[in-house]
N, C-alpha and C. Protein backbone atom coordinates (compact mmCIF):
# COMPACT_ATOMS: atom_id res chain seq x y z
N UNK A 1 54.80 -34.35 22.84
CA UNK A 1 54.14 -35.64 22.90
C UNK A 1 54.22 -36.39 21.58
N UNK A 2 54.82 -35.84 20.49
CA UNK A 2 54.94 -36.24 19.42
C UNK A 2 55.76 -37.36 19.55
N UNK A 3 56.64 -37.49 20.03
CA UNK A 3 57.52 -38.60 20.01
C UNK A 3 57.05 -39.85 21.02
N UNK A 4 56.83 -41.15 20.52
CA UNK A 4 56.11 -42.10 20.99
C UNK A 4 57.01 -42.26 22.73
N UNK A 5 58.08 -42.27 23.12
CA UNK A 5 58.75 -42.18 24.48
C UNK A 5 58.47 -41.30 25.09
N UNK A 6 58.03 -39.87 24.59
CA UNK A 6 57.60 -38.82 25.42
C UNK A 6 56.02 -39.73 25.71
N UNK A 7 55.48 -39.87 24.70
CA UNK A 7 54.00 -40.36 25.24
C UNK A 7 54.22 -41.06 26.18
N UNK A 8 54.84 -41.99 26.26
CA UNK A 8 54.92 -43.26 26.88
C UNK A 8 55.93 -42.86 28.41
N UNK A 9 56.38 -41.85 28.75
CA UNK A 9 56.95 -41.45 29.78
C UNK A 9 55.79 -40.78 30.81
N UNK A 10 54.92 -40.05 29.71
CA UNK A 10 53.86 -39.31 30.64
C UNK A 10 52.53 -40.61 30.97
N UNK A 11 52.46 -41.60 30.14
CA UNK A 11 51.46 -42.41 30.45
C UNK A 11 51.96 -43.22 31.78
N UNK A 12 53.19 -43.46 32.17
CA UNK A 12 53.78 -43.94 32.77
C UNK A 12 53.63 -43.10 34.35
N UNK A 13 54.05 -41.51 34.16
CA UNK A 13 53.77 -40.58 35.15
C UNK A 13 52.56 -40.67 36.04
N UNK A 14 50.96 -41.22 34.79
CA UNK A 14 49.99 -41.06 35.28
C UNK A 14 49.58 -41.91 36.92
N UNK A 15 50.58 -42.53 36.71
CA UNK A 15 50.58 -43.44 38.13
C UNK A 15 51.21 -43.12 39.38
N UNK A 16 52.16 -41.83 39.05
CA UNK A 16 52.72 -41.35 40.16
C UNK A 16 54.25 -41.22 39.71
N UNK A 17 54.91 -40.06 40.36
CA UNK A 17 55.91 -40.13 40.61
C UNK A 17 57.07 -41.37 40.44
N UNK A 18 57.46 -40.95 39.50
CA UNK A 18 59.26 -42.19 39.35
C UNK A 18 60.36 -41.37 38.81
N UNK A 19 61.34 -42.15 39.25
CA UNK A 19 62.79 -41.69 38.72
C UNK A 19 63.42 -42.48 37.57
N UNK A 20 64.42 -41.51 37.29
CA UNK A 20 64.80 -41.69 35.42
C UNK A 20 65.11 -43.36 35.55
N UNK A 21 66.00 -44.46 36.70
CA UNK A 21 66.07 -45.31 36.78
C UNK A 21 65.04 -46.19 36.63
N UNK A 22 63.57 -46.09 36.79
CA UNK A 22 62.64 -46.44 37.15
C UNK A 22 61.62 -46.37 35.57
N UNK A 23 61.72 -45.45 34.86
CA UNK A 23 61.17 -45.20 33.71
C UNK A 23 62.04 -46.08 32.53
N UNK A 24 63.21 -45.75 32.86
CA UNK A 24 64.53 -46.54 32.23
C UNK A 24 64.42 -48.04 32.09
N UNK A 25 63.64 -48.60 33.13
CA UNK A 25 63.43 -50.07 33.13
C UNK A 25 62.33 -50.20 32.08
N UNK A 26 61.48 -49.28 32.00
CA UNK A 26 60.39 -49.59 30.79
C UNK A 26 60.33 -49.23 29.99
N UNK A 27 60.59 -48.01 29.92
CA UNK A 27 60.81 -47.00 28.36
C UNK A 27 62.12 -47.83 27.27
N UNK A 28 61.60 -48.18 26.03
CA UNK A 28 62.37 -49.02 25.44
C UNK A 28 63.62 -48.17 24.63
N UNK A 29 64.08 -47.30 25.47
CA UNK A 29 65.37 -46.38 25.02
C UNK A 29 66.25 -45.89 25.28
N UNK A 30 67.73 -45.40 25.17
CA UNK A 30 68.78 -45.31 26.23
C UNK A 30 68.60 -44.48 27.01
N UNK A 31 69.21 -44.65 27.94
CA UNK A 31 68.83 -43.89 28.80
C UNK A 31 69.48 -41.93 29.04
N UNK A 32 70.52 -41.98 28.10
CA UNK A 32 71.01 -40.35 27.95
C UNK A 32 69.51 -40.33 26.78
N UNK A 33 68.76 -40.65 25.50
CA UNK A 33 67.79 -40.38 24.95
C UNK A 33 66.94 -40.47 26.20
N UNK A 34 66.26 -41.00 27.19
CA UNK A 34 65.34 -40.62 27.94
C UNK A 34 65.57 -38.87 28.83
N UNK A 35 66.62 -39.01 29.06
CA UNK A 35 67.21 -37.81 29.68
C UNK A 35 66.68 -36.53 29.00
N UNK A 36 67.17 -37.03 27.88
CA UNK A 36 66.33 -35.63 26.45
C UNK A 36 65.47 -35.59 26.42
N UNK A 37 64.62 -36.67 26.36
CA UNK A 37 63.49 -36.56 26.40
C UNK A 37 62.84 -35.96 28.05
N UNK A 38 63.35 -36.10 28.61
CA UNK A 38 62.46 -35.59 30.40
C UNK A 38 62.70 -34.38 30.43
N UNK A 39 64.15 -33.98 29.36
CA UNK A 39 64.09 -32.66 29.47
C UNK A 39 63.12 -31.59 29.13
N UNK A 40 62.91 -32.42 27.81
CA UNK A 40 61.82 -31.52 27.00
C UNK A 40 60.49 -31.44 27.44
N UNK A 41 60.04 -32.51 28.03
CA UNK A 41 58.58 -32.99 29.01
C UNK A 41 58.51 -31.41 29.84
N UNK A 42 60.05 -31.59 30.37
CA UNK A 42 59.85 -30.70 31.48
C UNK A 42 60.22 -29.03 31.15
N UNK A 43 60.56 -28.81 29.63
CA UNK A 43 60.54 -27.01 29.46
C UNK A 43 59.51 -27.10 29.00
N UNK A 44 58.44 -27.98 28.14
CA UNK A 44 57.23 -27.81 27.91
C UNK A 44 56.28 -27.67 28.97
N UNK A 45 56.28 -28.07 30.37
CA UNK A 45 55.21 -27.69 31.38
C UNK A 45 54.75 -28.96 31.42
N UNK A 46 54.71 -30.00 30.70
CA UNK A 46 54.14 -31.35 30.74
C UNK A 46 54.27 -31.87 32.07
N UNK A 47 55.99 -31.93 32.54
CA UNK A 47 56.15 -32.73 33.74
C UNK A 47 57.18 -31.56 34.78
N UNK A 48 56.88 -32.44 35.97
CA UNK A 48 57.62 -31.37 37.09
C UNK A 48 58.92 -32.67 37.50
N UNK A 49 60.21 -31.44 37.48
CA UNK A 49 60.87 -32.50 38.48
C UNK A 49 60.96 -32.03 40.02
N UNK A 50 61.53 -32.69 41.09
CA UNK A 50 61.65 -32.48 42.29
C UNK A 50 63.05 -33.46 42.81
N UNK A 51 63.60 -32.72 43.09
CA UNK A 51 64.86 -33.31 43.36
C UNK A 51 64.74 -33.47 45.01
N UNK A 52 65.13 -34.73 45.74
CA UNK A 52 65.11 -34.91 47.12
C UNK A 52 66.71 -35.31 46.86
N UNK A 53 67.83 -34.49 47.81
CA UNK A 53 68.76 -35.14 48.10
C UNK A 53 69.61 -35.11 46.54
N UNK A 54 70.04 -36.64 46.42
CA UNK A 54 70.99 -36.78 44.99
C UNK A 54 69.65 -37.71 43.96
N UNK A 55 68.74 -37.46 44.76
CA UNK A 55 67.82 -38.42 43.98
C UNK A 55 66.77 -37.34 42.81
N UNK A 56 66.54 -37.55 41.83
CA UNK A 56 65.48 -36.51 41.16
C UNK A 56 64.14 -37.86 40.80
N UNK A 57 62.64 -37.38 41.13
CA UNK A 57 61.56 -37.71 41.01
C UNK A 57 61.24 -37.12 39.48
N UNK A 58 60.04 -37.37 39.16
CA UNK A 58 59.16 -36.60 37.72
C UNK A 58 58.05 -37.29 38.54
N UNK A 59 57.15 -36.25 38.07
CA UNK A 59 56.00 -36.54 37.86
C UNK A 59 55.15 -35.72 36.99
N UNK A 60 53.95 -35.93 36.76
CA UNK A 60 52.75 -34.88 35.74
C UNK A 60 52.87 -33.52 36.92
N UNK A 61 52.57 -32.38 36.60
CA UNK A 61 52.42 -31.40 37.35
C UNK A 61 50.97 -30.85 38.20
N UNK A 62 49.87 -31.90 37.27
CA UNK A 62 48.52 -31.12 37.98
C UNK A 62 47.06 -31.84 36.97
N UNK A 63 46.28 -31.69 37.57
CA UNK A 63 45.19 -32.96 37.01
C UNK A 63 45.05 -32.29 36.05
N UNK A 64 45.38 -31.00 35.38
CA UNK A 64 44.76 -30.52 33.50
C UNK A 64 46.01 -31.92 33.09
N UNK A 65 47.12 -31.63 33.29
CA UNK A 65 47.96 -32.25 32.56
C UNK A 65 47.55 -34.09 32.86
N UNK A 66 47.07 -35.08 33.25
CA UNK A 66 46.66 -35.90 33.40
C UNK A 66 45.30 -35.85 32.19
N UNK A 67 44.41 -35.22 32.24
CA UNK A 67 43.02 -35.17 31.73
C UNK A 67 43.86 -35.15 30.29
N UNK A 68 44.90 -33.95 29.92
CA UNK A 68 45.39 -34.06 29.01
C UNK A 68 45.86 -35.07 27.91
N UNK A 69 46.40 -35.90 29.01
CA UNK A 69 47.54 -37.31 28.73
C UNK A 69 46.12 -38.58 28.11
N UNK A 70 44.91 -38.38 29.18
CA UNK A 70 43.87 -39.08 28.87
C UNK A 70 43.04 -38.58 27.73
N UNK A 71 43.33 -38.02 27.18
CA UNK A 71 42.33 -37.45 26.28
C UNK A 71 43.26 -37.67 24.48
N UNK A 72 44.33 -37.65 24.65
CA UNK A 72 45.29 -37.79 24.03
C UNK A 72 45.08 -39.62 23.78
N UNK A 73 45.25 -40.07 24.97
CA UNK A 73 45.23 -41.40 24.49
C UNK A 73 43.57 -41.92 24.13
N UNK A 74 42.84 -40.89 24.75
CA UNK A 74 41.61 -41.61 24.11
C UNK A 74 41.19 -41.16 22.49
N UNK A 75 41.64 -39.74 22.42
CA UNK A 75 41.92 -39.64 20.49
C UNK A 75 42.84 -41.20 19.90
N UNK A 76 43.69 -41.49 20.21
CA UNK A 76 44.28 -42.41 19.50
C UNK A 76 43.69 -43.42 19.70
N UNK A 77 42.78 -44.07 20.37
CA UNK A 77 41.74 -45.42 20.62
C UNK A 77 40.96 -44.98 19.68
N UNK A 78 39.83 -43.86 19.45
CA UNK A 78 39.18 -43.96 19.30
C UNK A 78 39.08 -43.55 17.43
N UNK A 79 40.39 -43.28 17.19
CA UNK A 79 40.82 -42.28 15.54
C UNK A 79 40.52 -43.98 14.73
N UNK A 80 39.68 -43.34 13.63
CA UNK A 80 39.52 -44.51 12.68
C UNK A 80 41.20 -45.14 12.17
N UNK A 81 40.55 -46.53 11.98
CA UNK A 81 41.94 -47.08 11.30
C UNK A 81 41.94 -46.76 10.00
N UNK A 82 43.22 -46.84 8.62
CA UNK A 82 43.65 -46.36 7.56
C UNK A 82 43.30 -47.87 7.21
């Protein structure tokens, strides 16, 4: 989660299920770097993929990992400014 696109892939997840095309439209990065990045989401346990067909989904894997993602972003709201 260190890397601001990983954050921003799983904040994205929190809404449900999308594909790399679909994240690709918002995530502000190429799309072989998103690839790396979903990879790593996904040997860390962060995200699940599910492949239907030629199509592959992501999503979060389970409400710890959501509570996670929220708790994460509520440390960074709530961390004093420098």
């Amino acid at each position: 989660m260190a890397y601001e696109h990983r954050l921003h892939v799983l904040i994205l997840l929190r809404a449900g299920e999308a594909t790399p095309t679909a994240l690709a439209e918002v995530v502000p990065v190429h799309v072989t770097a998103l690839s790396h990045h979903l990879r790593h989401l996904v040997d860390a346990g962060l995200v699940r993929r599910r492949r239907r067909g030629r199509q592959v989904f992501y999503s979060l894997p389970d409400e710890a990992t959501v509570r996670l993602v929220d708790e994460v972003l509520r440390f960074v709201r709530d961390a004093p400014r420098a």
